[in-house]
PDB file of N, CA and C in Angstrom:
ATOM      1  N   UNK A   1       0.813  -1.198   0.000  1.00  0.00           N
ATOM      2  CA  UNK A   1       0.000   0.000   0.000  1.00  0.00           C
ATOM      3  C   UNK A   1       0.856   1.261   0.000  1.00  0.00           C
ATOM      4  N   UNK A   2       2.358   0.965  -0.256  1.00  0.00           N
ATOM      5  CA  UNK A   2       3.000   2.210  -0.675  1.00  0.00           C
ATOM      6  C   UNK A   2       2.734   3.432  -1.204  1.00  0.00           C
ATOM      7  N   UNK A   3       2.480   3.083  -2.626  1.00  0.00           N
ATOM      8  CA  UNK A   3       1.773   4.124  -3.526  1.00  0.00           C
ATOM      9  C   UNK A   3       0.811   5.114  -2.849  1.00  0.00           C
ATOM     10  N   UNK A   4      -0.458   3.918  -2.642  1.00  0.00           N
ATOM     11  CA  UNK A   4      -1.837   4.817  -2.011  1.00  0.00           C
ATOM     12  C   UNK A   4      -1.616   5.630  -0.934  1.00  0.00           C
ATOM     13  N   UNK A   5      -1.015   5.552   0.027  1.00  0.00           N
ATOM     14  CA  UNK A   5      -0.349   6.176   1.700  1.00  0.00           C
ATOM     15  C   UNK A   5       0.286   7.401   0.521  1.00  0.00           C
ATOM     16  N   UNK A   6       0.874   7.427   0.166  1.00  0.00           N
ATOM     17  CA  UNK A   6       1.898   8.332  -0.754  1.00  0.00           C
ATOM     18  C   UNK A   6       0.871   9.587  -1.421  1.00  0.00           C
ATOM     19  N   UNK A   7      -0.328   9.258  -1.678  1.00  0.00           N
ATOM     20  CA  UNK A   7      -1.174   9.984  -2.704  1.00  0.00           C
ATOM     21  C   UNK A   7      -2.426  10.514  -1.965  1.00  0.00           C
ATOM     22  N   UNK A   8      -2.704   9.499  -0.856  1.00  0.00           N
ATOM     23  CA  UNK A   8      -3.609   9.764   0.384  1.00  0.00           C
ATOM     24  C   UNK A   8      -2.956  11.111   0.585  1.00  0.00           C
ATOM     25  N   UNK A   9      -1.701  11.283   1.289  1.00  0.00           N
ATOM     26  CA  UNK A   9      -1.279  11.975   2.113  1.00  0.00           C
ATOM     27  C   UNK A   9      -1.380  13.454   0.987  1.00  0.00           C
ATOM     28  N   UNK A  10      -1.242  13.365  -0.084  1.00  0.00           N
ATOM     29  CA  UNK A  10      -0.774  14.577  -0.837  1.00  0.00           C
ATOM     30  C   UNK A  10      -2.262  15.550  -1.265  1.00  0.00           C
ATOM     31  N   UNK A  11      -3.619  14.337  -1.616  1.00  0.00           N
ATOM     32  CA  UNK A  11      -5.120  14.766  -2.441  1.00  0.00           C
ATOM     33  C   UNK A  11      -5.681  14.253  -1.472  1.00  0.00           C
ATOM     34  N   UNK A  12      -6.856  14.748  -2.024  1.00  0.00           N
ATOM     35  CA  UNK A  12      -8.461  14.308  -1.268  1.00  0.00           C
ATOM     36  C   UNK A  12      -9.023  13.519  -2.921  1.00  0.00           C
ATOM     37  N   UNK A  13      -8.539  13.397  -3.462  1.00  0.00           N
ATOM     38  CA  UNK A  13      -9.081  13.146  -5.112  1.00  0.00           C
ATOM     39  C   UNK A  13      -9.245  11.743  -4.904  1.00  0.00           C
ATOM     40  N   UNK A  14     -10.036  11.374  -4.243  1.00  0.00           N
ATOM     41  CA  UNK A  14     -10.860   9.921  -4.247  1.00  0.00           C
ATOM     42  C   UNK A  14     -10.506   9.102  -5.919  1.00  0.00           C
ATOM     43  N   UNK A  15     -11.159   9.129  -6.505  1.00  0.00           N
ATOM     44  CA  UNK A  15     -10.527   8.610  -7.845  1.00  0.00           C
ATOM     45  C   UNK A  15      -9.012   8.171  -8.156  1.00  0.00           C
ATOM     46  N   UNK A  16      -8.379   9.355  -7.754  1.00  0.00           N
ATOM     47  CA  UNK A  16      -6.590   8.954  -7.778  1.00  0.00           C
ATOM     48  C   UNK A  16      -6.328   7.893  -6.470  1.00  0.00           C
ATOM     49  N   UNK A  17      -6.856   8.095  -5.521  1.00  0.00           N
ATOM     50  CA  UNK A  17      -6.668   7.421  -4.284  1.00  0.00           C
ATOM     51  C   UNK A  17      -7.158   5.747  -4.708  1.00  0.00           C
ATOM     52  N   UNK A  18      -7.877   5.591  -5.326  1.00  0.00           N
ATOM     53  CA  UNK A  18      -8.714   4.247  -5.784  1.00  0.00           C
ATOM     54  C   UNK A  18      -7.456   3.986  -6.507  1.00  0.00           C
ATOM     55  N   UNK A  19      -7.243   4.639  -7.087  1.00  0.00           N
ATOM     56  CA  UNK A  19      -6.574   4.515  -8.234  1.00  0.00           C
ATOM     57  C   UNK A  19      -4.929   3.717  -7.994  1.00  0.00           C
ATOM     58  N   UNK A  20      -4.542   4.523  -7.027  1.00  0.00           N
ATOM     59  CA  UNK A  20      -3.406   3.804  -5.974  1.00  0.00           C
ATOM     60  C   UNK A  20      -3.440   2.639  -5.285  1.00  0.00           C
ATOM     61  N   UNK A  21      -4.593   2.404  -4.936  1.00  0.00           N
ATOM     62  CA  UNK A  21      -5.021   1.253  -3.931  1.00  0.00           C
ATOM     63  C   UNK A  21      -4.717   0.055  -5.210  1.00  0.00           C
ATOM     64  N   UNK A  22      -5.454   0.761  -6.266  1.00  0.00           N
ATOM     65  CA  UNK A  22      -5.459  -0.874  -7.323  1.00  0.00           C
ATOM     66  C   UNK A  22      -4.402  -0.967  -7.607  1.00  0.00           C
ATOM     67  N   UNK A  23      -3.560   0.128  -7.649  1.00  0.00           N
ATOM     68  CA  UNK A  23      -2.062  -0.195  -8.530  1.00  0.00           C
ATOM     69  C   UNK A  23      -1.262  -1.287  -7.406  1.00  0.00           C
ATOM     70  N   UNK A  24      -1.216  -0.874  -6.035  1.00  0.00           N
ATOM     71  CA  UNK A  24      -0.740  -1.703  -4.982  1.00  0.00           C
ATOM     72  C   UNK A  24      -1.000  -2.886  -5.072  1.00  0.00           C
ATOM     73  N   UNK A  25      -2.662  -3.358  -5.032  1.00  0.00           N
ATOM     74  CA  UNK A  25      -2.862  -5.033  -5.267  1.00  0.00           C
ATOM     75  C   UNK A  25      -2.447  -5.239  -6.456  1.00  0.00           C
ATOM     76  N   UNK A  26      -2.369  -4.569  -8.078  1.00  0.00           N
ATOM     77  CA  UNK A  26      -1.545  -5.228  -8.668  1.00  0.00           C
ATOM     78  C   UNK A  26      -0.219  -5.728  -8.380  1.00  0.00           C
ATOM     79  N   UNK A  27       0.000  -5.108  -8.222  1.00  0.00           N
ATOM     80  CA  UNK A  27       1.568  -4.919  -8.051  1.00  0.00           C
ATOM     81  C   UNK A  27       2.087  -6.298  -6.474  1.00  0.00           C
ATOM     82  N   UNK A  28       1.043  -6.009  -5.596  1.00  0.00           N
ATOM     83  CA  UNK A  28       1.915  -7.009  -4.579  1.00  0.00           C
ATOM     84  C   UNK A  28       0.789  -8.531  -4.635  1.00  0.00           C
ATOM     85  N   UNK A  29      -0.248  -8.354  -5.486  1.00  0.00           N
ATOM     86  CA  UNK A  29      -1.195  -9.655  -6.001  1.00  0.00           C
ATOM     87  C   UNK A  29      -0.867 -10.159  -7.574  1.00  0.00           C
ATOM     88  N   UNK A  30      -0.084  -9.649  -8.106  1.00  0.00           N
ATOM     89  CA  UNK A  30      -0.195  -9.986  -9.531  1.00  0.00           C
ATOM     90  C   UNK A  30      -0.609 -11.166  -9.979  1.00  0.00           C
ATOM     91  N   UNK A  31      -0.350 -12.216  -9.144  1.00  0.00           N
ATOM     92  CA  UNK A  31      -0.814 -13.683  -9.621  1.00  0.00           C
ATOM     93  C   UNK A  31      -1.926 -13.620  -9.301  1.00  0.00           C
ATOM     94  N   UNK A  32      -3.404 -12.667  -8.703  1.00  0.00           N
ATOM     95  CA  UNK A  32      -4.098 -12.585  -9.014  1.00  0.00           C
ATOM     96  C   UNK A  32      -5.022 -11.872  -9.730  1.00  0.00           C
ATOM     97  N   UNK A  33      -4.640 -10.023  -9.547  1.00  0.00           N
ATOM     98  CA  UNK A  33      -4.989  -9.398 -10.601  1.00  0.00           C
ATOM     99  C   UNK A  33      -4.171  -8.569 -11.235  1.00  0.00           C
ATOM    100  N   UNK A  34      -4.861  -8.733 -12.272  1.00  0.00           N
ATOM    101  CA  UNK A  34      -4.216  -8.141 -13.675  1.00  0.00           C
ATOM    102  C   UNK A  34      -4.528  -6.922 -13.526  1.00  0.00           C
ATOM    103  N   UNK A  35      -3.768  -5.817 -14.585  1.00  0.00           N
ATOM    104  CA  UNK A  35      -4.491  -4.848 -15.129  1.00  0.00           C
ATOM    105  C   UNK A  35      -5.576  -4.410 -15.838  1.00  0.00           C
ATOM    106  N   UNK A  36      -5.901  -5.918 -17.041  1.00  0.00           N
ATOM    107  CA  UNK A  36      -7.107  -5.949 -17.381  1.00  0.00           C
ATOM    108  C   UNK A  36      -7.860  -6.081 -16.507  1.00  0.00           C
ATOM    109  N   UNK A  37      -8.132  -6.944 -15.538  1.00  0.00           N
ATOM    110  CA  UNK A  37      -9.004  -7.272 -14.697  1.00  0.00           C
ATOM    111  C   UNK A  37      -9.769  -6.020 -13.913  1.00  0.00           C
ATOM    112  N   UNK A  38      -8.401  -5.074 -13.550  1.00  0.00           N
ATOM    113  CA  UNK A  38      -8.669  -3.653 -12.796  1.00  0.00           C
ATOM    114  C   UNK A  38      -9.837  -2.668 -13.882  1.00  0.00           C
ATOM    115  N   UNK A  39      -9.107  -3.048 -14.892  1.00  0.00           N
ATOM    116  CA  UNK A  39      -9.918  -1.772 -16.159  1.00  0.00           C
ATOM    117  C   UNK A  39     -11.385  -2.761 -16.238  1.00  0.00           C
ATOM    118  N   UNK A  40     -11.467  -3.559 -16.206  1.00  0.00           N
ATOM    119  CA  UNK A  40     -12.866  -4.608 -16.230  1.00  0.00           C
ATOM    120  C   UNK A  40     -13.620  -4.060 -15.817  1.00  0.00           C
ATOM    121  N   UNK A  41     -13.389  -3.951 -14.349  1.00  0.00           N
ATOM    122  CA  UNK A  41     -14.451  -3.743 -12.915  1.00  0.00           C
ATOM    123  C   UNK A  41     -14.298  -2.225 -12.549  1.00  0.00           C
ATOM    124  N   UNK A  42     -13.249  -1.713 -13.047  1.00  0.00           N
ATOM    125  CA  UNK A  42     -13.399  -0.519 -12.367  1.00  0.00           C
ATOM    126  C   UNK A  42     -13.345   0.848 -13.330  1.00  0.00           C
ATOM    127  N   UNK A  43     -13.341   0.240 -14.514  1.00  0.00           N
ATOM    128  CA  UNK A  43     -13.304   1.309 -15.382  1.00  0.00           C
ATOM    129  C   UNK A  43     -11.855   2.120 -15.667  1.00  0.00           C
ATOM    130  N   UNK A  44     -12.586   2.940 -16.699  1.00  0.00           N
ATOM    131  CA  UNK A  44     -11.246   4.212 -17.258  1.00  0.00           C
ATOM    132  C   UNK A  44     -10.767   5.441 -16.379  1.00  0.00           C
ATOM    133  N   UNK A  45     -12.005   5.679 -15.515  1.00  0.00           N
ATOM    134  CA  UNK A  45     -11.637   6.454 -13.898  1.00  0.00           C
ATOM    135  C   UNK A  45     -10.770   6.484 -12.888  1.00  0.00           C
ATOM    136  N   UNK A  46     -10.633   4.947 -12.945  1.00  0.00           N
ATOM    137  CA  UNK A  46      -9.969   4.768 -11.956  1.00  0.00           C
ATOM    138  C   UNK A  46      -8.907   3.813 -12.332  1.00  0.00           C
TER     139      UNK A  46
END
């Protein structure tokens, strides 16, 4: 949850903050989600 703590601390921009959170479970889940998977469910927003 590096990223998100990092972006929390800087915005209130909910969207970017989501946005961090997913990059983290990619990143420390990859064997379970993908990036497609993220753009699937959560759209071009986030």
């Amino acid at each position: 949850m590096r990223v998100a703590v990092m972006i929390a601390e800087r915005t209130d921009n909910l969207p970017l903050i989501l946005a961090a959170i997913l990059h983290d479970v990619v990143e420390d889940a990859s064997d379970k989600f993908s990036m497609e998977y993220i753009y699937k469910e959560f759209g071009n927003e986030v």
